[in-house]
Protein backbone atom coordinates (compact mmCIF):
# COMPACT_ATOMS: atom_id res chain seq x y z
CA UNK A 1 -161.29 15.76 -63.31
CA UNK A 2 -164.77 15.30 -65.04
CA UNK A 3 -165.74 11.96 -66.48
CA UNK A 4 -165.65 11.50 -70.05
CA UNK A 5 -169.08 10.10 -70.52
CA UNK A 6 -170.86 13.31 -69.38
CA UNK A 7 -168.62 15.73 -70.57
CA UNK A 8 -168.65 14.16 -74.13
CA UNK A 9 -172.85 14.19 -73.85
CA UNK A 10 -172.29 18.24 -72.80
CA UNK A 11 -170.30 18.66 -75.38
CA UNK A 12 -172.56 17.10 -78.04
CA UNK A 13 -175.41 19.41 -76.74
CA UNK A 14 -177.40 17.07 -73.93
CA UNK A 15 -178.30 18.65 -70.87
CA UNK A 16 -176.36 18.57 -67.59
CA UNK A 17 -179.34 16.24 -65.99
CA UNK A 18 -179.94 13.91 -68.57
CA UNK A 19 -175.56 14.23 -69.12
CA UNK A 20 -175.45 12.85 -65.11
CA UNK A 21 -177.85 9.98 -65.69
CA UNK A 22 -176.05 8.70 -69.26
CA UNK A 23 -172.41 9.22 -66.64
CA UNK A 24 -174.27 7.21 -63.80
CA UNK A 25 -175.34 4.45 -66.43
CA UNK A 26 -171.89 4.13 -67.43
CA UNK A 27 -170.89 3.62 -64.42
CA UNK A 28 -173.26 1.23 -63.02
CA UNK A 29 -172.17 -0.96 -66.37
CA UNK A 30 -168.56 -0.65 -65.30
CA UNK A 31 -169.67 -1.86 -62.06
CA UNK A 32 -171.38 -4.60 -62.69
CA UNK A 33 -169.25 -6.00 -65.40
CA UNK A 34 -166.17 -6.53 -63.25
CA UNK A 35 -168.18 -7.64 -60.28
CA UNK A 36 -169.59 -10.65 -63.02
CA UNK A 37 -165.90 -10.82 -63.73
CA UNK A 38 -164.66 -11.35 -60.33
CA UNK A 39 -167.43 -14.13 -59.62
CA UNK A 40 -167.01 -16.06 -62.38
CA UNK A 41 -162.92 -15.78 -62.49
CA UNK A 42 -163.52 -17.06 -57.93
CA UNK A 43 -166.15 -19.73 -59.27
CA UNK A 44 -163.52 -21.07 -61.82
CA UNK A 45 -160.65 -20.80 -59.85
CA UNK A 46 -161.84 -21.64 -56.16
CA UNK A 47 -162.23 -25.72 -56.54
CA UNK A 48 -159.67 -27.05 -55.12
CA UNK A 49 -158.64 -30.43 -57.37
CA UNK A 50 -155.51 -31.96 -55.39
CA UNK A 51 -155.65 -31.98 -52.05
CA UNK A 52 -152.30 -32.27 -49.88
CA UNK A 53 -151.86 -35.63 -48.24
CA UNK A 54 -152.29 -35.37 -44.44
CA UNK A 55 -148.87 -36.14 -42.71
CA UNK A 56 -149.52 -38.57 -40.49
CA UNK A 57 -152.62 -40.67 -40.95
């Protein structure tokens, strides 16, 4: 299985180096936009607003 971003830059007549650095790129974007997803989905959902009562005090 090849990934599409390099072998749509071979195809369209880049070569195989400068293919594998657009691919990397592209993959360091994919990367890095769910890992700002998952922190800012944790930050929003983590607080905890209602707290159990304690049982007992």
């Amino acid at each position: 299985m090849l990934p599409g971003a390099y072998v749509g830059a071979i195809f369209g007549g880049v070569s195989p180096l400068e293919a594998g650095r657009f691919q990397i790129v592209v993959l360091a974007a994919i990367i890095g936009a769910g890992s700002l997803l998952a922190v800012g989905l944790t930050a929003w959902l983590a607080p905890v607003r209602v707290r159990p009562v304690r049982a007992g005090v």
